[in-house]
Protein backbone atom coordinates (compact mmCIF):
# COMPACT_ATOMS: atom_id res chain seq x y z
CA UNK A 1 167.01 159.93 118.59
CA UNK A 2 164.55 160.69 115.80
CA UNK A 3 161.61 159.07 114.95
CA UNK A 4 162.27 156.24 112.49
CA UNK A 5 164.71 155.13 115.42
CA UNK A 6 161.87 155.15 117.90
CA UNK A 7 159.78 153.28 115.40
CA UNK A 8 162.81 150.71 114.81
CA UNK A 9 162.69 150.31 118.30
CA UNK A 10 159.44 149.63 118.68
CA UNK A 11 158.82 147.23 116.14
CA UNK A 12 161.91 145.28 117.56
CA UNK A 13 159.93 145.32 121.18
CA UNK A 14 157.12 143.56 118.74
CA UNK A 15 159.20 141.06 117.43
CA UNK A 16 160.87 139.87 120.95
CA UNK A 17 156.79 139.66 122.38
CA UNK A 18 155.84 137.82 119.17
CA UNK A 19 158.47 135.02 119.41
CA UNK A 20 158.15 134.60 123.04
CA UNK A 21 157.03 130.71 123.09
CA UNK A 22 154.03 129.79 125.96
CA UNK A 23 154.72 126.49 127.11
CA UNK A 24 158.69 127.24 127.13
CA UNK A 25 158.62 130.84 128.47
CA UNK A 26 155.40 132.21 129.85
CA UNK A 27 153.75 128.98 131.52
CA UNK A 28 156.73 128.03 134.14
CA UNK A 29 156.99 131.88 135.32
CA UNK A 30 153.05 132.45 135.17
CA UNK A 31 152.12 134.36 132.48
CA UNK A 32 150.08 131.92 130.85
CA UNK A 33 146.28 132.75 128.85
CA UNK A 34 144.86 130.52 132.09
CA UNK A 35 146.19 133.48 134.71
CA UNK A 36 144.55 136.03 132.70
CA UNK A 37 141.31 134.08 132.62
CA UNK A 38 141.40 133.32 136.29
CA UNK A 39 141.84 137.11 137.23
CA UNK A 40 139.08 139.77 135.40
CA UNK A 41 141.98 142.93 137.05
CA UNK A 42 142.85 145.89 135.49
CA UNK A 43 146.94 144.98 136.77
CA UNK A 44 149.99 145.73 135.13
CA UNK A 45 150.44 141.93 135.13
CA UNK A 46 147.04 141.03 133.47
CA UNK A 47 148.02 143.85 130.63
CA UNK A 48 151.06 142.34 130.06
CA UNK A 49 150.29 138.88 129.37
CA UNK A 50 147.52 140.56 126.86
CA UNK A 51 150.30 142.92 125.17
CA UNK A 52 152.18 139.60 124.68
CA UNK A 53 149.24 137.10 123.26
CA UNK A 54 148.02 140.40 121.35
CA UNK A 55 151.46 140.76 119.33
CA UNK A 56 151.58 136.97 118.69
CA UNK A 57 148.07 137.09 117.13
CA UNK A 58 149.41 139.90 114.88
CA UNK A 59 152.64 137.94 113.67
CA UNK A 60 151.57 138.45 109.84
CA UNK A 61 151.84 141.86 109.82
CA UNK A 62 154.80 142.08 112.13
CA UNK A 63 156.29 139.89 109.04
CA UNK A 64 155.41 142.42 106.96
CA UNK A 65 156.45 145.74 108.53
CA UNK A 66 160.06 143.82 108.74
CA UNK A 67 160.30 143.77 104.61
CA UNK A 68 159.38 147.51 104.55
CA UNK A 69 161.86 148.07 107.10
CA UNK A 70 164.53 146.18 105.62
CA UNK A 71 163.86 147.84 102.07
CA UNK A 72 163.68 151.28 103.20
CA UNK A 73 167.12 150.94 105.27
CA UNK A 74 168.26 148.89 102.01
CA UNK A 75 167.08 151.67 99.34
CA UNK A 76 168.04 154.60 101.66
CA UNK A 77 171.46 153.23 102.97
């Protein structure tokens, strides 16, 4: 595995946290903003849920480093 596979990878982690939809997905199973809010932790659990509302905040630039993906796997085959 080299390194622009790791980074493929990671940037398609990004995506699937970006499109992940609140009132659909995260509310019903408790991962909503309001759990974080009610619990100051340091848990794994708390950390998630920020991972996942911290990628959908970034969704503009997660647009853009899918062109320059998609052009450099275009241009270099």
């Amino acid at each position: 595995m080299g390194l622009w596979t790791f980074l493929e990878g990671c940037l398609l982690i990004a995506n699937a946290l970006a499109i992940l939809n609140e009132d659909r997905f995260l509310a019903p199973r408790g991962w909503s903003l309001s759990e974080v809010s009610e619990r100051r932790g340091k848990s794994l659990k708390v950390q998630a849920i920020g991972l996942i509302y911290a990628t959908q905040y970034l969704r503009l630039p997660l647009i853009f480093l899918n062109v320059i993906t998609i052009v450099i796997m275009l241009v270099s085959g």
